[in-house]
C-alpha atoms as a PDB file:
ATOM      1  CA  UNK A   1      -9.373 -12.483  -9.545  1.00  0.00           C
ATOM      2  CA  UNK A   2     -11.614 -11.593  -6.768  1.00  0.00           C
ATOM      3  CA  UNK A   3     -12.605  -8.000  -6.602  1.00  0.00           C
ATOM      4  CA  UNK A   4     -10.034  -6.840  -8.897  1.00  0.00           C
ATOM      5  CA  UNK A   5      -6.947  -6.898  -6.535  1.00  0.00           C
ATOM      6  CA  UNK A   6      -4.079  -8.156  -7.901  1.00  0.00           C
ATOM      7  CA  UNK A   7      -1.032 -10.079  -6.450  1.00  0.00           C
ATOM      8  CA  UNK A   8       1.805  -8.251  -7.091  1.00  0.00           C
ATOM      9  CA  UNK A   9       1.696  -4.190  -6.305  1.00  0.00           C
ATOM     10  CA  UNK A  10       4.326  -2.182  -6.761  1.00  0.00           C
ATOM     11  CA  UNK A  11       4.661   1.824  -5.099  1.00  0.00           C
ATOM     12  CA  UNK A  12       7.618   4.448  -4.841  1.00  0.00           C
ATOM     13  CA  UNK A  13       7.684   4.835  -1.399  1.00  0.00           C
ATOM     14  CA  UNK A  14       8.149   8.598  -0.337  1.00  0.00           C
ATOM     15  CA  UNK A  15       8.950   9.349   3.577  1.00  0.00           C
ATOM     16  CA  UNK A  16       9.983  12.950   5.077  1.00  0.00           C
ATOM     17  CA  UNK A  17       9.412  14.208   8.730  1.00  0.00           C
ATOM     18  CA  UNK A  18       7.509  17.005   9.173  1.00  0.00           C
ATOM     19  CA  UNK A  19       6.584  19.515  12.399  1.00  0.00           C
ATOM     20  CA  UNK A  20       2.996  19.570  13.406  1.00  0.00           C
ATOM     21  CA  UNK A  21       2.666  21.982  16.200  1.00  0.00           C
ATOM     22  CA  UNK A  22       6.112  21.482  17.849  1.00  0.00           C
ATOM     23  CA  UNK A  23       5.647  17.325  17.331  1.00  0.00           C
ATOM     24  CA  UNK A  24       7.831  15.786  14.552  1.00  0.00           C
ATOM     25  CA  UNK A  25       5.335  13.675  12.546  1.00  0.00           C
ATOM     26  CA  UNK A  26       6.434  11.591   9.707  1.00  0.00           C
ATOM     27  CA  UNK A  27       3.893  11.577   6.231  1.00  0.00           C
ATOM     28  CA  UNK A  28       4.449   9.373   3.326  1.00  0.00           C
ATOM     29  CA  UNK A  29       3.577   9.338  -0.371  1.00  0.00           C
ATOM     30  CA  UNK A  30       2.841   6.105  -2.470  1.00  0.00           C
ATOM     31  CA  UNK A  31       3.314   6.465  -6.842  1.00  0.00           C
ATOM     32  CA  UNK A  32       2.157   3.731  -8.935  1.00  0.00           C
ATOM     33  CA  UNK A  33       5.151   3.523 -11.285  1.00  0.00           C
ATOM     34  CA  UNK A  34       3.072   2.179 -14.100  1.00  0.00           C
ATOM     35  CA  UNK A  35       0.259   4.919 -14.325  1.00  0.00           C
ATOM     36  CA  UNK A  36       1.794   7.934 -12.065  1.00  0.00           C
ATOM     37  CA  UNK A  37      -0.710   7.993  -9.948  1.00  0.00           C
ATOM     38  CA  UNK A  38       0.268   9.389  -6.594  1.00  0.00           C
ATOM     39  CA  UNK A  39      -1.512   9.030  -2.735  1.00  0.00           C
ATOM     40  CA  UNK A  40      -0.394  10.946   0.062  1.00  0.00           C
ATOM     41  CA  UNK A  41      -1.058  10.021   3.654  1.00  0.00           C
ATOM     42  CA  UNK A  42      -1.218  12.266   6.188  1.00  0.00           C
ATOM     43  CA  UNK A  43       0.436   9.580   9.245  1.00  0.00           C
ATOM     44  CA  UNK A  44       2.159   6.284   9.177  1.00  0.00           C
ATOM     45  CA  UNK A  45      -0.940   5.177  10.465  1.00  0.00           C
ATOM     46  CA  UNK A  46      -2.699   6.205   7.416  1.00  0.00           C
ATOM     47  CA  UNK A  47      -0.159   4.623   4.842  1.00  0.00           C
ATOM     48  CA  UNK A  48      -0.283   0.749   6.672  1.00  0.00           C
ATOM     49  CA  UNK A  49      -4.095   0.833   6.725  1.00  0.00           C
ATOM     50  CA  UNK A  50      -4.080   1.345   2.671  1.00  0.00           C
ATOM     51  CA  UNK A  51      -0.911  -1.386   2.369  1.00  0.00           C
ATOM     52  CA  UNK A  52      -3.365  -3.641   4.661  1.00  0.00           C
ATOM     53  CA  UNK A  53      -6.322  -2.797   2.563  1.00  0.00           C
ATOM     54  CA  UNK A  54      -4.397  -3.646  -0.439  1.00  0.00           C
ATOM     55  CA  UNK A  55      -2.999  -7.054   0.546  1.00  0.00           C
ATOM     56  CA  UNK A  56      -6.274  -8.438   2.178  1.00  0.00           C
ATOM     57  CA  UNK A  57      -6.274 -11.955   1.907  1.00  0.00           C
ATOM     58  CA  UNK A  58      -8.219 -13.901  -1.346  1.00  0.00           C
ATOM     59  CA  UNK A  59     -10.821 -16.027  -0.036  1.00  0.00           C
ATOM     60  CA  UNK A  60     -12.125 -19.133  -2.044  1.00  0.00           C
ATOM     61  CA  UNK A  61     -10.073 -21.052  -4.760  1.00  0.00           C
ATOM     62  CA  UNK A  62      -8.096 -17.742  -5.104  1.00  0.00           C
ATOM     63  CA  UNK A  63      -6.658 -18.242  -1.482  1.00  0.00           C
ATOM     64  CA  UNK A  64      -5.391 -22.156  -2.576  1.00  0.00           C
ATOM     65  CA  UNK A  65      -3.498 -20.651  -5.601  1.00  0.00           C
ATOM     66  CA  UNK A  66       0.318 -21.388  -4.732  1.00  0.00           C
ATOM     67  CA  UNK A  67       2.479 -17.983  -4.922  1.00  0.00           C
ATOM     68  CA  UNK A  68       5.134 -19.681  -6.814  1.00  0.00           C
ATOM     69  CA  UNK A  69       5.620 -22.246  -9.495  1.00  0.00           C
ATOM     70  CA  UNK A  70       5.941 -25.935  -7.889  1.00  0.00           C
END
């Protein structure tokens, strides 16, 4: 697979509101429920730039591969 990334991710999805200097700002925690490892972001912003960075699009052969059995 191209740079390591696989096709299939899978995250606990944590979500709680919080107050940031009299604004009501929501942060979010991701856990990898096959090693434990845990990421916190600090905005919403924060978490969909890692999901994006995740799910990049495969370039190449990889990119042909159909995502389900035919």
């Amino acid at each position: 697979m191209a740079n390591n990334r696989s096709l299939y991710h899978s995250y606990l999805l944590r979500l709680w509101s919080a107050d940031e200097q009299g604004q009501m700002v929501w942060r979010a925690s991701l856990e990898n429920p096959h090693t434990g490892e845990r990421l916190g972001f600090a905005n919403l912003e924060r978490l969909f730039a890692f999901l994006q960075d995740q799910t990049i699009k495969l370039t190449g052969d990889e990119a042909q591969r159909p995502s389900s059995p035919q």
